[in-house]
Protein backbone atom coordinates (compact mmCIF):
# COMPACT_ATOMS: atom_id res chain seq x y z
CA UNK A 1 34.67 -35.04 25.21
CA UNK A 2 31.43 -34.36 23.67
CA UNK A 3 28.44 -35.71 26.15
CA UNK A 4 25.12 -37.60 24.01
CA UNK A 5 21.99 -36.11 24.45
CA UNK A 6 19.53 -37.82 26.48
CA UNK A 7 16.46 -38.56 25.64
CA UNK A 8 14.54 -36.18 27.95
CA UNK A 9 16.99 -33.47 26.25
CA UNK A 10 16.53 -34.69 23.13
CA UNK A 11 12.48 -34.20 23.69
CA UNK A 12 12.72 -30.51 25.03
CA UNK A 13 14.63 -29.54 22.32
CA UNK A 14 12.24 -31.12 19.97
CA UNK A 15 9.65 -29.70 21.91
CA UNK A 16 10.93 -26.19 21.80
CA UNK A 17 11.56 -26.62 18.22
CA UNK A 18 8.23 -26.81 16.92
CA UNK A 19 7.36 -23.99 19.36
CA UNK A 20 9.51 -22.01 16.95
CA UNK A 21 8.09 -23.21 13.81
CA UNK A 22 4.47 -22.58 15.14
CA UNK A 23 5.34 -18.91 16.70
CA UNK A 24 7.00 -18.50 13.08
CA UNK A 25 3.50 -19.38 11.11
CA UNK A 26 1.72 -17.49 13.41
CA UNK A 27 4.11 -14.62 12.85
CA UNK A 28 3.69 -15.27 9.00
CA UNK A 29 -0.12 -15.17 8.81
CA UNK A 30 0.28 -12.15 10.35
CA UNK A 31 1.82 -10.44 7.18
CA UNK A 32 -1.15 -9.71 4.43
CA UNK A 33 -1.95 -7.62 1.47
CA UNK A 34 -3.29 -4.10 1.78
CA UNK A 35 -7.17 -4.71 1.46
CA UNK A 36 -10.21 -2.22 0.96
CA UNK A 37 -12.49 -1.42 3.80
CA UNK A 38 -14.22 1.86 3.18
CA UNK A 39 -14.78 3.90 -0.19
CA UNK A 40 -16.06 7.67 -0.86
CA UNK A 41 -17.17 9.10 -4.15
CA UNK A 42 -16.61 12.49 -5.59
CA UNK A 43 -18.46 14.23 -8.86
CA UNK A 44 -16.02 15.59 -10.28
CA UNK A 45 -18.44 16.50 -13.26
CA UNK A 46 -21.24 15.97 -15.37
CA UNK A 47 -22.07 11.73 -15.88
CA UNK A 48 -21.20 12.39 -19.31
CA UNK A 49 -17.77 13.79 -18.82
CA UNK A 50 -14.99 11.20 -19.30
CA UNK A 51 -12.67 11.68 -16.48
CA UNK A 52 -9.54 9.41 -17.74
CA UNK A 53 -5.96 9.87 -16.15
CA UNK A 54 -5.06 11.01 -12.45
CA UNK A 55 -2.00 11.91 -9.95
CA UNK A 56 -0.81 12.61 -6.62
CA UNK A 57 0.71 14.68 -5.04
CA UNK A 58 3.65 13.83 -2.83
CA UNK A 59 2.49 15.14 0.10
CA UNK A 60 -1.01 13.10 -0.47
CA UNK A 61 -3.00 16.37 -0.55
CA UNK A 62 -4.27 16.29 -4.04
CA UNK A 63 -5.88 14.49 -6.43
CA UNK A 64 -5.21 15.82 -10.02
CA UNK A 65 -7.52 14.35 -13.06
CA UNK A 66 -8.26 15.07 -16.14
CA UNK A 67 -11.61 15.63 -18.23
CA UNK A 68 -11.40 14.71 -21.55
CA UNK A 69 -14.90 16.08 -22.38
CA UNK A 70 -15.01 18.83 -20.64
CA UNK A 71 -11.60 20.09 -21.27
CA UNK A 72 -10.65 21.11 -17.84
CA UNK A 73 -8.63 19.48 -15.14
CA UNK A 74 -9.95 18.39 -11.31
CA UNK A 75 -8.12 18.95 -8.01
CA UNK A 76 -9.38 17.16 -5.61
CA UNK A 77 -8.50 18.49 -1.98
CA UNK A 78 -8.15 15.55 0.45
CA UNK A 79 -8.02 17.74 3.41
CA UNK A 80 -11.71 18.72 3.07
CA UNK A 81 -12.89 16.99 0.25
CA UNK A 82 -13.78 19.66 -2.32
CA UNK A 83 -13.10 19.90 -5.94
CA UNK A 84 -11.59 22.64 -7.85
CA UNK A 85 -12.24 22.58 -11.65
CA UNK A 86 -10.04 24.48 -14.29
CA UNK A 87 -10.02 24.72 -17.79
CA UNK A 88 -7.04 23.98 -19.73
CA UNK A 89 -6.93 22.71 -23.35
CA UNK A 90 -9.05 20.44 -25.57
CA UNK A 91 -9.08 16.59 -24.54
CA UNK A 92 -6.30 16.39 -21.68
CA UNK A 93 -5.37 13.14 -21.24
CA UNK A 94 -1.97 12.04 -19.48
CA UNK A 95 -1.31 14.10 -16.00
CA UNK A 96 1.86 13.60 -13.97
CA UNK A 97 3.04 15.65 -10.98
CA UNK A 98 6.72 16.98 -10.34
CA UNK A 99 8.99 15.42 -7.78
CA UNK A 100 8.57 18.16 -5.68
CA UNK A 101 4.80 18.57 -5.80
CA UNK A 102 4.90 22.37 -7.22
CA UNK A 103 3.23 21.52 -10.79
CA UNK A 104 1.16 19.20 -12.91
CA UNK A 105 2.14 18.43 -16.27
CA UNK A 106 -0.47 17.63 -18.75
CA UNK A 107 -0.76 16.29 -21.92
CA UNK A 108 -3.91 17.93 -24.68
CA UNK A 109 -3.68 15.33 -27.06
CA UNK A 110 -6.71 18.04 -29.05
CA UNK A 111 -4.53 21.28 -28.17
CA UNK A 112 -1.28 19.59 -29.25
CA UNK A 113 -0.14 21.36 -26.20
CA UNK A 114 1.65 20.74 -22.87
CA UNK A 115 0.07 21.94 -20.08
CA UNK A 116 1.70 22.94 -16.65
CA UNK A 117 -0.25 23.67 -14.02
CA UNK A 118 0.91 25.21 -10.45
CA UNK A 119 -0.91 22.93 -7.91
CA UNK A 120 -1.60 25.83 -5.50
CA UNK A 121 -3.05 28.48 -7.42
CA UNK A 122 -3.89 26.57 -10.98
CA UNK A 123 -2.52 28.95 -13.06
CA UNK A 124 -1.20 27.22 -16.37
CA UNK A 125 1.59 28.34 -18.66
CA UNK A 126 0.94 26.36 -22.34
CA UNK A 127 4.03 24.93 -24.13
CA UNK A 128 3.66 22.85 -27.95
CA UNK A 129 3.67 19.27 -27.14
CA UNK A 130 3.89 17.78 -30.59
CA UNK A 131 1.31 15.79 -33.07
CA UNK A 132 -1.64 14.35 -30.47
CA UNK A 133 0.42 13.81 -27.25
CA UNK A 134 -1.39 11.59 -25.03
CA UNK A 135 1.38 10.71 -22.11
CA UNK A 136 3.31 13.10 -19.74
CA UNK A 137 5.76 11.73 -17.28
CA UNK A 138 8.66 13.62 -15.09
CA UNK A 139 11.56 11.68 -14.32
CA UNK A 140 12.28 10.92 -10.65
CA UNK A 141 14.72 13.84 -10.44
CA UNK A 142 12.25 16.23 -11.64
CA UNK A 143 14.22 18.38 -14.69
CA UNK A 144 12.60 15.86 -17.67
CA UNK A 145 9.35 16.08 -18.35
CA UNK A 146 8.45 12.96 -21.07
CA UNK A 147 5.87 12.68 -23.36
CA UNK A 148 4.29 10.85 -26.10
CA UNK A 149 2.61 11.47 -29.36
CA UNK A 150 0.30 9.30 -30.72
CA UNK A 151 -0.56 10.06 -34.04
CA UNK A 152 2.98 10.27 -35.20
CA UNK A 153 4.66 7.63 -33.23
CA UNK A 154 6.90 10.08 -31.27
CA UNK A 155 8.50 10.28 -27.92
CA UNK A 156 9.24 13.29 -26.47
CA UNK A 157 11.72 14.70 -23.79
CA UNK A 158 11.40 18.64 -22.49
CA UNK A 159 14.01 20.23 -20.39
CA UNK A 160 11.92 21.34 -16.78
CA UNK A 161 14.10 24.23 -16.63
CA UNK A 162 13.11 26.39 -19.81
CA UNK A 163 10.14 23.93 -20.92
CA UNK A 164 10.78 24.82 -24.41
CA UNK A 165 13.98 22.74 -25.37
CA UNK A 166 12.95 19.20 -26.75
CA UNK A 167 14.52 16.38 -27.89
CA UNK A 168 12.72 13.31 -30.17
CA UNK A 169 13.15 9.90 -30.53
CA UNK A 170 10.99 7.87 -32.91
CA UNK A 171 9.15 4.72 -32.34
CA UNK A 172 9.00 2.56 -34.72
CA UNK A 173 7.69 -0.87 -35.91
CA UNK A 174 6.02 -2.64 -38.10
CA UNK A 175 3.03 0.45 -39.44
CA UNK A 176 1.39 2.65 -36.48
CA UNK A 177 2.28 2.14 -33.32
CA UNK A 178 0.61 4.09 -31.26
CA UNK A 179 2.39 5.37 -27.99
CA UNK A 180 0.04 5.87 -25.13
CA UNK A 181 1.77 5.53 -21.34
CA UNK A 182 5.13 6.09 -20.47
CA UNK A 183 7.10 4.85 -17.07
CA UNK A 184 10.44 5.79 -16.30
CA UNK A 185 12.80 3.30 -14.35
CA UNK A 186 14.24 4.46 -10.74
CA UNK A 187 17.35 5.62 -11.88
CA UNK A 188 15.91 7.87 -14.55
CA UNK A 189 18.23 5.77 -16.78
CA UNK A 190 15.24 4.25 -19.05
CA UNK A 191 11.83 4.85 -20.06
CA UNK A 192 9.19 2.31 -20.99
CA UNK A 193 6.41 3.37 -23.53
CA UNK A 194 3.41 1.08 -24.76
CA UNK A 195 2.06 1.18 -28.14
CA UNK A 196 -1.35 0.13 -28.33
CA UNK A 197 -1.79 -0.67 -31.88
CA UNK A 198 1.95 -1.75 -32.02
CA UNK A 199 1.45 -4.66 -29.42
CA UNK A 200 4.62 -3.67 -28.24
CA UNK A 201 6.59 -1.83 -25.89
CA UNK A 202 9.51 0.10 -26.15
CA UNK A 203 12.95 0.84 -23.84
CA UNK A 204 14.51 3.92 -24.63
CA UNK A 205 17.92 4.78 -22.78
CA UNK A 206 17.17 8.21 -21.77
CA UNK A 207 21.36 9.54 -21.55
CA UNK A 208 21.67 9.15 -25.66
CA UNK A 209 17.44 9.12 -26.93
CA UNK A 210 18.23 5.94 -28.29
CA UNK A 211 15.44 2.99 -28.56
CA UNK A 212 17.63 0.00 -26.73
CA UNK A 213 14.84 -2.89 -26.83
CA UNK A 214 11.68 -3.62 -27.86
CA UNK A 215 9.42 -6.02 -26.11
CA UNK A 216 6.37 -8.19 -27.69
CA UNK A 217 3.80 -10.66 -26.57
CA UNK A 218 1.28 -8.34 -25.83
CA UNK A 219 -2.32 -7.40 -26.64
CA UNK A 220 -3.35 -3.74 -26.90
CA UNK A 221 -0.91 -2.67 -24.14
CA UNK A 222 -2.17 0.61 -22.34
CA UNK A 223 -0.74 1.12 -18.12
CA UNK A 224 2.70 0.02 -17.58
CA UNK A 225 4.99 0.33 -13.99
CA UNK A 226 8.76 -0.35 -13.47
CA UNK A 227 9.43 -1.98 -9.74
CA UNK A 228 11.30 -0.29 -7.60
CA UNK A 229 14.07 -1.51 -7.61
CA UNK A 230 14.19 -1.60 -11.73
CA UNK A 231 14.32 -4.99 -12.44
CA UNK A 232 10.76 -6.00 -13.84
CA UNK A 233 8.53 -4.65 -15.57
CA UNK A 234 4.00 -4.58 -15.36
CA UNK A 235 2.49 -4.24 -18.56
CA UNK A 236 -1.17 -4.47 -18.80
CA UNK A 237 -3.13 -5.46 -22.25
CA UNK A 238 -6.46 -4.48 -22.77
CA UNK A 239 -7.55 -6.01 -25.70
CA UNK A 240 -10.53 -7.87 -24.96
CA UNK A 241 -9.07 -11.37 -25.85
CA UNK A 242 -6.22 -10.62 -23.44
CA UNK A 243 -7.66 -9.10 -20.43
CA UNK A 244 -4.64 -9.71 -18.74
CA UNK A 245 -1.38 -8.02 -17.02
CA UNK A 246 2.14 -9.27 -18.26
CA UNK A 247 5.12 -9.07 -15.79
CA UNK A 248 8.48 -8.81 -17.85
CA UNK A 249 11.74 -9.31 -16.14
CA UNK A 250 14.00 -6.45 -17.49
CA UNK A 251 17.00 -8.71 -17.41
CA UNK A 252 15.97 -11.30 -19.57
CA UNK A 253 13.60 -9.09 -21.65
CA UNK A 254 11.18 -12.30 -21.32
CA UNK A 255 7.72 -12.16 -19.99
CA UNK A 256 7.65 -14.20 -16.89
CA UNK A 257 4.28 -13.83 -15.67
CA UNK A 258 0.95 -13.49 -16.71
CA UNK A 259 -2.11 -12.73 -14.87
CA UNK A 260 -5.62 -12.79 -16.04
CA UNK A 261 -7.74 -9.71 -14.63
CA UNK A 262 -11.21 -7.52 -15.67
CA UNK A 263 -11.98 -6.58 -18.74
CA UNK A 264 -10.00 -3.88 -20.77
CA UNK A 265 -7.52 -3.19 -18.15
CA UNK A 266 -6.18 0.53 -18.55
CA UNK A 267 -4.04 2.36 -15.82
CA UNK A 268 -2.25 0.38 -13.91
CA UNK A 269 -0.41 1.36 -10.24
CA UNK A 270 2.19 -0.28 -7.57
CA UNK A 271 1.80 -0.09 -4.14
CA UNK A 272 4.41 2.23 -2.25
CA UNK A 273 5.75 -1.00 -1.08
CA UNK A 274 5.40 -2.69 -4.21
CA UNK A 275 3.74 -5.51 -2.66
CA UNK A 276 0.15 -4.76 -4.19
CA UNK A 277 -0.67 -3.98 -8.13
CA UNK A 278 -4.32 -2.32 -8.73
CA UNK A 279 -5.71 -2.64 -12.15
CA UNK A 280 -8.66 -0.43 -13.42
CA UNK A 281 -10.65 -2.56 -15.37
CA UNK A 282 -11.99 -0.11 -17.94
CA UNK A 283 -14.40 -2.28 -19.77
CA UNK A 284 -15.92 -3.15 -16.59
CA UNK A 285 -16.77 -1.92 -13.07
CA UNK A 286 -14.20 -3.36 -11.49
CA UNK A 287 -10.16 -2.70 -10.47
CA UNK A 288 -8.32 -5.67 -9.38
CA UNK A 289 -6.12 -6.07 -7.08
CA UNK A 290 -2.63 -8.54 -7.21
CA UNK A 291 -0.30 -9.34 -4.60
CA UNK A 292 3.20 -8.91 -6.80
CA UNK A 293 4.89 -11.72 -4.66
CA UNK A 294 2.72 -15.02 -5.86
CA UNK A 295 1.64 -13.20 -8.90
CA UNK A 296 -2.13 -13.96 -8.30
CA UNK A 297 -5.28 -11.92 -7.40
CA UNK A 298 -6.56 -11.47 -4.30
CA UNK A 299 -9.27 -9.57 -5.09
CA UNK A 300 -11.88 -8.21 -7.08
CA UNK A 301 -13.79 -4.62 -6.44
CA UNK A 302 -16.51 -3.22 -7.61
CA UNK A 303 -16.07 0.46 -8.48
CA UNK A 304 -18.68 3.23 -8.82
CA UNK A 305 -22.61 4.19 -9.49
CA UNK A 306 -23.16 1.70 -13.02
CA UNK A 307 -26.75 4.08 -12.46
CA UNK A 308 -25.13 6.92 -13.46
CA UNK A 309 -22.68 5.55 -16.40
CA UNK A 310 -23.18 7.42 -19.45
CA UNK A 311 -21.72 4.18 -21.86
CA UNK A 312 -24.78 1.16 -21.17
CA UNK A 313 -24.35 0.53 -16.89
CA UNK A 314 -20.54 0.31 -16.98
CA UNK A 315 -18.33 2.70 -15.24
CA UNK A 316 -15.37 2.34 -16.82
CA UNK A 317 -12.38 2.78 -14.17
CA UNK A 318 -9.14 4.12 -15.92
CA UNK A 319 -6.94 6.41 -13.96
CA UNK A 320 -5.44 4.52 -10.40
CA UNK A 321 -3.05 5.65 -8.14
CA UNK A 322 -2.13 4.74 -4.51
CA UNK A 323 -1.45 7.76 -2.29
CA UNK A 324 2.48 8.15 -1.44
CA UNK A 325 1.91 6.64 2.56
CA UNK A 326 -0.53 3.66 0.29
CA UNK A 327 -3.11 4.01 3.27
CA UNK A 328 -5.63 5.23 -0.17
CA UNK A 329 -6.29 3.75 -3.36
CA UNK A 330 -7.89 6.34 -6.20
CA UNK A 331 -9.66 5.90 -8.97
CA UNK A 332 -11.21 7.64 -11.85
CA UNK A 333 -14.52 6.65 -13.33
CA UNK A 334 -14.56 7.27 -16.57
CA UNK A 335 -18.45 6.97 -17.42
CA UNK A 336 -19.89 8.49 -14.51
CA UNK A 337 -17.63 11.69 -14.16
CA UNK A 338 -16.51 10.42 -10.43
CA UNK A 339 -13.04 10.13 -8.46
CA UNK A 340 -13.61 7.06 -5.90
CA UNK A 341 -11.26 6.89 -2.64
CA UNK A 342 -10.71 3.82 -1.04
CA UNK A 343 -9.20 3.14 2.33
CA UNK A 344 -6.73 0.52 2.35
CA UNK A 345 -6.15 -1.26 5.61
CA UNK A 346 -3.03 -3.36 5.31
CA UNK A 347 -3.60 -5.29 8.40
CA UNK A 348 -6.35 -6.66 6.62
CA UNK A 349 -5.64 -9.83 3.98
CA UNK A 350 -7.51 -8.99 0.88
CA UNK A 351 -10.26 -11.67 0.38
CA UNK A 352 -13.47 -11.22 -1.70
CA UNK A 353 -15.15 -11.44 1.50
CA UNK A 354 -13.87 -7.81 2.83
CA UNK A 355 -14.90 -6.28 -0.58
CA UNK A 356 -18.43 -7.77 -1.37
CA UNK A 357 -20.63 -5.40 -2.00
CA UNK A 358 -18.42 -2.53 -2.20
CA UNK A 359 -17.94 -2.64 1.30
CA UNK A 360 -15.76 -3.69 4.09
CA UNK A 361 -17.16 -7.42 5.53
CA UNK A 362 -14.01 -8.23 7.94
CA UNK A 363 -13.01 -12.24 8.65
CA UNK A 364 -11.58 -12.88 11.71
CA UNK A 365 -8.55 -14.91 10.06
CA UNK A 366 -8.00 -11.77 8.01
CA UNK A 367 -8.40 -8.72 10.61
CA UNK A 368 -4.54 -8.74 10.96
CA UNK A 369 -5.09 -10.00 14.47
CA UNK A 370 -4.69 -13.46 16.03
CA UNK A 371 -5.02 -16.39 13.87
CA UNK A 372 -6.38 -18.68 16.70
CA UNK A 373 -5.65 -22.42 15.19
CA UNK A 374 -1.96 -21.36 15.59
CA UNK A 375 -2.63 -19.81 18.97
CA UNK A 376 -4.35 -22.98 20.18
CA UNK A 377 -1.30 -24.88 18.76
CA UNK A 378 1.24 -22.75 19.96
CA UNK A 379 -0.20 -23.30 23.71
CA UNK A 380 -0.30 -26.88 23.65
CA UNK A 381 3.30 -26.67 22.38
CA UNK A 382 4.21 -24.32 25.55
CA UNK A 383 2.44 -26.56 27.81
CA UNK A 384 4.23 -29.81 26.39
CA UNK A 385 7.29 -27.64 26.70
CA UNK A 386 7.05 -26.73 29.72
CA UNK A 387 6.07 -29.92 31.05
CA UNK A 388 9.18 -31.86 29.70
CA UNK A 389 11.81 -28.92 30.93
CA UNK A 390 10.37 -29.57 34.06
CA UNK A 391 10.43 -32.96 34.29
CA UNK A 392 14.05 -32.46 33.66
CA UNK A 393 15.37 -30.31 36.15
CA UNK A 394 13.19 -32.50 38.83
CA UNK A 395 15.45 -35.64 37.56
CA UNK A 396 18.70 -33.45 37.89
CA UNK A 397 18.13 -33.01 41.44
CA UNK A 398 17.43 -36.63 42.14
């Protein structure tokens, strides 16, 4: 037969209940986004060079972007901090690095060229890339190298192994449409391209080179990711009247989530843990930063020297990229020639707070350590707790 609680066991187990819900916020505040508390800068060239896309390598040791100006590519050594220029092609744009860290592939929208470059020593072998490309991306598995054309509305996939056998697939729409970034899904099963002056972007199932969807809705889209596990999609539109990043869910093909940012928003880049997207805010001098989970920003940093822009005080942020362990965030200043590092400290909850200034201002609610209101509740709890299971076992002996 089933025994009713008393009351005095009725209050402990009350009492040790809301210990557990308080330990469990306290646990919870504990969890925060990755925030910014240091930055370096690099010169990677002249203030008048425009320094536009970048990558990294998978072992985090460099820092590949290009110079549109100056025709040349920078690797940036993290291990000691210098920079290695080399020239390559006329206007460089899109740079992606293999799977397996042995080679950048580069797009010379001027050259109408592919470049590959072998990370340790920079020498470059030169392949045709088709009418203006302006993308390259390797698929996950490393024997696709993709690209995209511009001028004539093109997509392009090249065979790794031989470099030299390509298949096409044309985008299409209603006049140009302009094909700018390309992201392939996890499972190398579909790529993503954005067509600026389409307003559109396109899904192309890479097994048959056929175009499988086209989305709409935005504005100018430029930077696009794929989550990781393939079901949504980040699209950022830089049109000045949009200023905003679109998050698509790849099952419905509807766009679920919008989220105003800077102005012109260009690259765009997941965390490794997909909890954080950072958004270079090209018009501007400023990247934002969004926690992917309540689909809001949490913060908003300033990014390098406006005294040294060459385009009227504004930097001009464009190529971001989070380094494979996400303890860094880069980014490449367009206007001022300049690769910016920031430390990420994911203890830390991003606030405006820790990023006024361009610096790291900590809050003691954010540091990642206690957050003392719940402390202070969660011993009063304890004590209450405590009190009432003793009070119990006293009346058990009487």
């Amino acid at each position: 037969m089933l025994r009713k609680a008393t009351p005095v066991k009725r209050s402990i187990a009350a009492a040790w209940v809301a210990v557990a819900a308080v330990f469990a916020v306290l646990v919870g505040s504990q969890s925060a986004q990755a925030a910014i508390v240091g930055d370096a800068s690099y010169v990677l060239g002249q203030s008048s060079d425009w320094v536009v896309s970048l990558d990294v390598t998978p072992d985090g040791r460099y820092v590949f972007v290009t110079n549109y100006t100056a025709n040349s590519v920078a690797r940036f050594d993290t291990t000691d901090s210098t920079v290695t220029n080399t020239s390559l092609c006329t206007h460089p744009y899109g740079v992606s690095i293999s799977p397996d860290g042995t080679t950048a592939a580069i797009a010379c929208s001027g050259s109408n060229a592919l470049v590959y470059v072998n990370v340790n020593t920079l020498t470059t072998q030169q392949t045709p890339g088709g009418n203006t490309p302006i993308a390259a991306a390797f698929n996950h598995a490393g024997t696709k190298i993709y690209s995209a054309s511009e001028v004539d509305d093109t997509f392009r996939a090249v065979d790794n192994s031989s470099r030299l056998s390509v298949s096409t697939v044309a985008i299409t729409g209603t006049g140009w449409q302009a094909p700018f970034y390309i992201a392939v899904s996890p499972d190398d099963t579909k790529a993503y391209v954005s067509n600026i002056v389409g307003n559109t972007v396109t899904e192309i199932a890479l097994d048959t080179l056929t175009v499988t969807r086209t989305f709409t809705g935005f504005n100018a889209p430029l930077g696009l990711e794929v989550t990781a596990d393939g079901s949504g999609l980040w699209v950022a539109s830089s049109n000045a009247s949009a200023n905003d990043v679109k998050y698509v869910d790849l099952n419905s093909g509807a766009v679920t989530h919008t989220v105003t940012v800077g102005q012109g928003p260009r690259e765009i880049a997941l965390s490794p843990d997909g909890s954080q997207l950072a958004v270079a805010n090209g018009a501007e001098s400023t990247i934002s930063l969004i926690d992917t989970a309540t689909f809001s920003v949490t913060a908003t940093q300033p990014v390098g020297n406006p005294g040294t822009s060459s385009h009227d005080g504004i930097v001009g942020s464009w190529g971001i990229k989070y380094s494979p362990d996400g303890s860094k965030l880069y980014v490449a200043n367009e206007y001022n020639g300049s690769l910016q590092a920031f430390t990420l400290d994911p203890a830390l909850a991003a606030d405006p707070q820790n990023t006024a200034g361009g610096g790291a201002v900590e809050k003691l609610a954010n540091t990642g350590g206690p957050n003392w209101m719940s402390l202070g509740a969660l011993g009063l709890l304890l004590a209450a707790a405590g009190s009432l299971t003793v009070l119990s076992l006293r009346r058990r002996k009487v």
